[in-house]
Protein backbone atom coordinates (compact mmCIF):
# COMPACT_ATOMS: atom_id res chain seq x y z
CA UNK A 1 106.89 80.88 88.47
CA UNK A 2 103.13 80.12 87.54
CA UNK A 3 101.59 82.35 90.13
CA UNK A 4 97.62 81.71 90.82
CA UNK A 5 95.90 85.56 92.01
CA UNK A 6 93.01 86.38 93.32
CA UNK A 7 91.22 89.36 93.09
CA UNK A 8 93.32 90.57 90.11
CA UNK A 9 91.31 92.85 88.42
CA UNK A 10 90.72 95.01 91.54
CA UNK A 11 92.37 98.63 91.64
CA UNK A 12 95.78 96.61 93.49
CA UNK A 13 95.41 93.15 91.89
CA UNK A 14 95.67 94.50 88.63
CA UNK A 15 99.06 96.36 89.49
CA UNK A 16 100.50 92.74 91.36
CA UNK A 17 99.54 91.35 87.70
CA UNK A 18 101.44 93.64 85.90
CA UNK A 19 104.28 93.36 88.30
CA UNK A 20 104.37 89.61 87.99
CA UNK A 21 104.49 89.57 84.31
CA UNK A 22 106.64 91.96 83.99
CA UNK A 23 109.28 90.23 86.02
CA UNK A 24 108.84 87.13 83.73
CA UNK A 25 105.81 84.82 86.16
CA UNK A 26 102.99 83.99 84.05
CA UNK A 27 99.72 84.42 86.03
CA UNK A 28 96.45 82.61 86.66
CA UNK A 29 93.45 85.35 87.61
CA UNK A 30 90.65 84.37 89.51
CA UNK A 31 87.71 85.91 87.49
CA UNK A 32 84.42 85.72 88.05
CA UNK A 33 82.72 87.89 85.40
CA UNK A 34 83.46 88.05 81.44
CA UNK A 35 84.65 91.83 81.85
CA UNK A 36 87.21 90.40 84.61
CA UNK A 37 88.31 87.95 82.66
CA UNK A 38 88.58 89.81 79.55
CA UNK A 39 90.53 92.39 81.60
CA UNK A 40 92.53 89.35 82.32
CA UNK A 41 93.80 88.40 78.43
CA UNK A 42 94.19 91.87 78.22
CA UNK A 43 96.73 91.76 80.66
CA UNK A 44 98.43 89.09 78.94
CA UNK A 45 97.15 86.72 82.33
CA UNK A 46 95.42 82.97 82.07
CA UNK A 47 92.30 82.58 83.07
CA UNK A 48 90.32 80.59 85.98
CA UNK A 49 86.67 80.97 85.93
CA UNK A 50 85.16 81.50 89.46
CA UNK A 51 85.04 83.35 92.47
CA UNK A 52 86.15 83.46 96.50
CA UNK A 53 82.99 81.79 97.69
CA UNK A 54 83.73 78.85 95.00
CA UNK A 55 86.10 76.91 96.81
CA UNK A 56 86.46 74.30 94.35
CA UNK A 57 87.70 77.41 91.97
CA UNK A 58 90.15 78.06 94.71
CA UNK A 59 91.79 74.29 95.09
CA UNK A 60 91.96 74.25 91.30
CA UNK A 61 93.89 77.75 91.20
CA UNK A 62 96.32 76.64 94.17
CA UNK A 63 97.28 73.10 93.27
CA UNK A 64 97.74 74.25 89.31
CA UNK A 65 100.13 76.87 90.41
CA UNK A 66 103.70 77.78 92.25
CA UNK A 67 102.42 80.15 94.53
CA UNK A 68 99.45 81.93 95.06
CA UNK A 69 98.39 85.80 96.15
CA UNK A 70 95.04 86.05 97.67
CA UNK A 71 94.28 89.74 96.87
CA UNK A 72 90.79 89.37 96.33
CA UNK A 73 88.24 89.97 99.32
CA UNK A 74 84.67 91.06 99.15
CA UNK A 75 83.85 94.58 99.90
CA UNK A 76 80.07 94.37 101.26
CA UNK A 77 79.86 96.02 104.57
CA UNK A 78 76.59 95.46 104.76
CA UNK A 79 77.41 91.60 105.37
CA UNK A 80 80.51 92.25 106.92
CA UNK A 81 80.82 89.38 109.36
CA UNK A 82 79.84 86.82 106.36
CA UNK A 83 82.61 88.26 104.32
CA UNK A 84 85.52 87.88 106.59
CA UNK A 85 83.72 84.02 107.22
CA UNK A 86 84.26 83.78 103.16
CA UNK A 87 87.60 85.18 103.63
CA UNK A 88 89.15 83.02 106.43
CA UNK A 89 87.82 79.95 104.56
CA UNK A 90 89.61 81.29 100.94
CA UNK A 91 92.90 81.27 102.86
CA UNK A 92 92.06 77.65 104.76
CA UNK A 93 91.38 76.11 101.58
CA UNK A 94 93.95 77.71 99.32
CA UNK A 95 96.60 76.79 102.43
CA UNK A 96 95.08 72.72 102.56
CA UNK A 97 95.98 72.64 98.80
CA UNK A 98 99.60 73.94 99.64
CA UNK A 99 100.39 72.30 102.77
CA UNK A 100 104.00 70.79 102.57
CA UNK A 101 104.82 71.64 98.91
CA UNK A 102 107.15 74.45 100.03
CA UNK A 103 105.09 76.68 97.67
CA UNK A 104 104.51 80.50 98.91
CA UNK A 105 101.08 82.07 99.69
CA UNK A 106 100.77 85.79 100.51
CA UNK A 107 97.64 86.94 102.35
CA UNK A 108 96.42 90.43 102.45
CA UNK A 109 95.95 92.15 105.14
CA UNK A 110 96.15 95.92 106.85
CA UNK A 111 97.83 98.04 109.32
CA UNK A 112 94.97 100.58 110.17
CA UNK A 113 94.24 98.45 113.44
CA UNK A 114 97.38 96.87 114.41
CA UNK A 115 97.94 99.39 117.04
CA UNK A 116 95.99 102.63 116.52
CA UNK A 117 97.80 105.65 118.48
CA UNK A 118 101.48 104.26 118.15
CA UNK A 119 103.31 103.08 115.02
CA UNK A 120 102.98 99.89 113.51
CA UNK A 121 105.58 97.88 112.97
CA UNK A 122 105.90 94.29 111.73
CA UNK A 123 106.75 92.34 114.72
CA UNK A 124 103.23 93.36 116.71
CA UNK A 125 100.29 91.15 115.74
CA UNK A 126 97.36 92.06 117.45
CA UNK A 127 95.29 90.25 118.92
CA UNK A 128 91.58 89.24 116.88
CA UNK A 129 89.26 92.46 117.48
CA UNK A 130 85.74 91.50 118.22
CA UNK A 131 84.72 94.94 116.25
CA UNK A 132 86.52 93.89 113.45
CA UNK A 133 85.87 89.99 112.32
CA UNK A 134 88.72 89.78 109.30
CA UNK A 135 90.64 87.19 110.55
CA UNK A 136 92.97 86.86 107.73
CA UNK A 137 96.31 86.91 109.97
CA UNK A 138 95.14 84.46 112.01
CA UNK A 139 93.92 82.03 108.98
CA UNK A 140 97.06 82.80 107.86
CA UNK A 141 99.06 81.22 110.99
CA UNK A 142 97.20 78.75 111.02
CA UNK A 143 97.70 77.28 107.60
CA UNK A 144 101.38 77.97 108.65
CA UNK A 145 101.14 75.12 111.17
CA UNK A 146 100.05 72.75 108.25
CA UNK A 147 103.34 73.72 107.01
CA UNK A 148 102.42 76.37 104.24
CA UNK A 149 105.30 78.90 103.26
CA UNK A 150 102.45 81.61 104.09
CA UNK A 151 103.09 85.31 104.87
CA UNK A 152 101.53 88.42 105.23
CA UNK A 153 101.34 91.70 103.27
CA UNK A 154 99.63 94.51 105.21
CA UNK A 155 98.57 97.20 102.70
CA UNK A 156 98.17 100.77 104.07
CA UNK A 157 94.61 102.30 104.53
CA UNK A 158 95.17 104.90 101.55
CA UNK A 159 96.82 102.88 98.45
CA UNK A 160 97.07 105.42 96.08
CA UNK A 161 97.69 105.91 92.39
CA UNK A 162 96.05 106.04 88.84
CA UNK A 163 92.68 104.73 88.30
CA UNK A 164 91.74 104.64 92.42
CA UNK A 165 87.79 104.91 92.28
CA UNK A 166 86.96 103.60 95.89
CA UNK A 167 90.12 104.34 98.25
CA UNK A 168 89.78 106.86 100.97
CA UNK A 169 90.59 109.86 99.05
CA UNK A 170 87.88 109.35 96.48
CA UNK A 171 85.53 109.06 99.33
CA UNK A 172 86.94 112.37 101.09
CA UNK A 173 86.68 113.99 97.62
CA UNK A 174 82.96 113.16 97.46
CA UNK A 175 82.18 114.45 100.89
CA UNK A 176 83.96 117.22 100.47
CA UNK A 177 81.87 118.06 97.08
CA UNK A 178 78.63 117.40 98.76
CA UNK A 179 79.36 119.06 101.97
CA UNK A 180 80.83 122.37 99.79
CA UNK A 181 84.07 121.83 102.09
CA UNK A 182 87.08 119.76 102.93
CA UNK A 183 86.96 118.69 106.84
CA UNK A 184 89.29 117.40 109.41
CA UNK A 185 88.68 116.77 112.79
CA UNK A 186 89.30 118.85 115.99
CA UNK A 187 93.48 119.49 115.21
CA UNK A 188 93.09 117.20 112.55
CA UNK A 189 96.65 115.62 113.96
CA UNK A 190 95.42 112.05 113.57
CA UNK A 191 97.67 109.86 111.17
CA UNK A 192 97.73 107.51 107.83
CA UNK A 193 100.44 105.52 106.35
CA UNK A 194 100.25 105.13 102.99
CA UNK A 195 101.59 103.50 100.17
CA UNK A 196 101.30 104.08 95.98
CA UNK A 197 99.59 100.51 94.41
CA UNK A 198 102.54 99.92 91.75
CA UNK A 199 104.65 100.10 95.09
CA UNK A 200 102.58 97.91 97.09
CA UNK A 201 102.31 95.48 94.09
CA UNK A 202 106.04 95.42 93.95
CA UNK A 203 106.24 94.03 97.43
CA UNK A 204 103.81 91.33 97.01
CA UNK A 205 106.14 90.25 93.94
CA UNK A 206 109.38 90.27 96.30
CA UNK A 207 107.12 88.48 99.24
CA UNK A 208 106.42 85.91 96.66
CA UNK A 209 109.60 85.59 95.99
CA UNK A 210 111.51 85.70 99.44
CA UNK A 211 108.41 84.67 102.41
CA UNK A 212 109.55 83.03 105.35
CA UNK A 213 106.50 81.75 107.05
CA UNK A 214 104.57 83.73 109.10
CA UNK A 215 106.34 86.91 108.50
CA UNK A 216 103.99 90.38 108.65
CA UNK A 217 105.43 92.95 105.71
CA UNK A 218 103.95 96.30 105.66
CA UNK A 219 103.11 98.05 102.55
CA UNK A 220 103.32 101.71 103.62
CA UNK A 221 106.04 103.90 101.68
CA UNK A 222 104.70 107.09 104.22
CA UNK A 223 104.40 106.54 108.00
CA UNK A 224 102.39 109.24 108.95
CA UNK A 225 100.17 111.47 106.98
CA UNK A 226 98.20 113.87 108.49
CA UNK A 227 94.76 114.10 108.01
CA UNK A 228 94.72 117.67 108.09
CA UNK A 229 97.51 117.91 105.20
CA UNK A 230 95.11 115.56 103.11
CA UNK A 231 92.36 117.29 103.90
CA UNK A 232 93.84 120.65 102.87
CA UNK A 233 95.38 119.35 99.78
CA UNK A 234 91.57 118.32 98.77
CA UNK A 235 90.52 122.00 99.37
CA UNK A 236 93.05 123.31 97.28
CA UNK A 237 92.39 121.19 94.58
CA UNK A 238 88.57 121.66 94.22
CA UNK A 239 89.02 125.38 95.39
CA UNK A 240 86.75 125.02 98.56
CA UNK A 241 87.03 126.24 102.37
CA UNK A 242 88.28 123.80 104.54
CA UNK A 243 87.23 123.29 107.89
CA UNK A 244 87.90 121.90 111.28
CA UNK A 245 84.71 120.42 112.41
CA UNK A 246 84.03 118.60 116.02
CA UNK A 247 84.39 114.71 116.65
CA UNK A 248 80.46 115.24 117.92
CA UNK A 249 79.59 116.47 114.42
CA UNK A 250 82.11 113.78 112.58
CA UNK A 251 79.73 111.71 112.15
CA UNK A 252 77.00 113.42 110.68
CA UNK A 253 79.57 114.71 108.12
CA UNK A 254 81.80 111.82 107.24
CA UNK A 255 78.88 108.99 107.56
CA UNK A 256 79.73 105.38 107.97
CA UNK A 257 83.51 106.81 106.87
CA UNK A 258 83.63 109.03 110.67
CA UNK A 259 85.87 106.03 112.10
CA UNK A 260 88.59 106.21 109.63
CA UNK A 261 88.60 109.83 109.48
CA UNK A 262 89.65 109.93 113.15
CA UNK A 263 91.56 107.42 113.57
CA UNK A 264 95.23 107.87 113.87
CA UNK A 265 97.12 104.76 112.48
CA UNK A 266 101.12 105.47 112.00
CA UNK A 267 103.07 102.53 110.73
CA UNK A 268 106.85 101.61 109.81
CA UNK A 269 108.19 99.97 106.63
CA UNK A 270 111.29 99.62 108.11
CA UNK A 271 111.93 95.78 108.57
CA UNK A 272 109.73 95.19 105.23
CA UNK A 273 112.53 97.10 103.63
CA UNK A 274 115.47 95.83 105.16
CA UNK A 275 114.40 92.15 105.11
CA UNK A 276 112.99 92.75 101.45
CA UNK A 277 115.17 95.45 100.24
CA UNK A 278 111.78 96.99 99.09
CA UNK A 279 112.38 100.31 98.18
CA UNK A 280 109.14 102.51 97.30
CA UNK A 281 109.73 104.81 94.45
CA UNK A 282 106.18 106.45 93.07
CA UNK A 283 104.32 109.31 93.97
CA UNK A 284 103.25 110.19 97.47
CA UNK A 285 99.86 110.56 98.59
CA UNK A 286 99.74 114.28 98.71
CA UNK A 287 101.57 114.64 95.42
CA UNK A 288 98.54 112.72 94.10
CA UNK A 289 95.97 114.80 94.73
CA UNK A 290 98.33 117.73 94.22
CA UNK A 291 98.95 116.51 90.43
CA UNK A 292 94.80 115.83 89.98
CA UNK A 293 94.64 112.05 89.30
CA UNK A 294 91.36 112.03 91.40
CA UNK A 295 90.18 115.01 90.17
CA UNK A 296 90.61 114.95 86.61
């Protein structure tokens, strides 16, 4: 399969590139500088020259290929609202281009909010938060009623591994250098799922390969992680106290970051795995920071 990706040269695109050439797809990467698309040959990927707000770029990618994987979003939080605008209309015209040709399209997507305080499974889909304009699930549906083979990957809200530079631990780590200590908050009992990227990238490949429309997979090898256990792992790694602080003083010390810090987000892999027979293999997110791949 010729498989059209965007955002592959981000920390998980560039692991669903690998993952598709190694299982014999040849890949078209959205690129919109020369050091992406250098990164690109590299990889032993084709090239397409443009970006998510170049829509043109995007019908060309789509209606060259046998499937697409719309990785790519933009990370500004400053325009946040715009972004997820840019987003939503990525997916609509990527889906227009692949309406009724039977040919797959896997949207990204997360599990942090599906239902914060209970596990996540696949089956719930939440309704559109107000707080929280991505509406990539619900572009997603809807190019599903145009007849698009389109599903959903939701990646945890820690994907690990090698060469992660702006996930959530690298932030923690940097707070926890600045602030001379590694904090949790109150108990520190809250909860991540996580997942490592070559594992995540795995299940896009076998989404790709398998999606029945409108079907949410979750990419979480870990259901719950405390925050506290993360948070103590960082300690022991950079040798620094660590500290239970007070949601009042949260966020003072985590920032714009306090929200994910306290929020406790648990979610199941079950049905992913048994509808996928995705079976996560690599490193857990403790054993990570344990083994000093963020620290080195």
């Amino acid at each position: 399969m010729r498989v059209f990706v965007t955002g592959a040269t981000g920390f998980v695109g560039t692991a669903i590139v690998q993952e598709l050439i190694s299982a014999g797809h040849q890949v078209l990467g959205l690129a919109r500088s020369d050091a992406s698309a250098q990164k690109l040959v590299n990889a032993g990927a084709e090239v397409l020259r443009g970006d998510l707000e170049d829509l043109d770029s995007l019908r060309t990618g789509a209606g060259e290929t046998d499937g697409v994987i719309h990785a790519g979003f933009i990370h500004d939080f400053a325009r946040f609202a715009e972004v997820c605008e840019v987003d939503k209309k990525a997916i609509t015209t990527i889906g227009e281009v692949l309406a009724g040709s039977n040919r797959p399209l896997i949207v990204t997507s997360g599990t942090a909010l599906v239902s914060p305080g209970q596990l996540a499974t696949e089956d719930i889909i939440p309704p559109l938060n107000p707080a929280w304009p991505r509406a990539s699930e619900q572009a997603t549906d809807e190019v599903c009623r145009l007849g698009v083979r389109a599903a959903i990957v939701r990646l945890s809200p820690s994907v690990h591994g090698d060469d992660d530079k702006h996930g959530f631990i690298p932030i923690l780590i940097n707070i926890a250098r600045e602030k001379g200590f590694s904090a949790y908050i109150g108990e520190g009992l809250n909860r991540w799922n996580a997942v490592h990227r070559l594992d995540a990238a795995h299940l896009f490949r076998l989404a790709l390969e398998n999606a029945t429309p409108g079907t949410r997979y979750h990419a979480c090898a870990e259901e719950a992680v405390t925050v506290r256990s993360v948070a103590e792992a960082i300690g022991q790694r950079l040798n620094i106290p660590v500290r239970s602080i007070t949601p009042e003083a949260a966020a003072q010390h985590f920032g714009w970051f306090s929200q994910m810090a306290a929020i406790d987000c648990p979610a199941s892999s079950k049905l992913t795995q048994e509808r996928l027979n995705w079976q996560p293999t690599h490193a857990t997110l403790l054993s990570d920071i344990d083994n000093g791949i963020y620290t080195r």
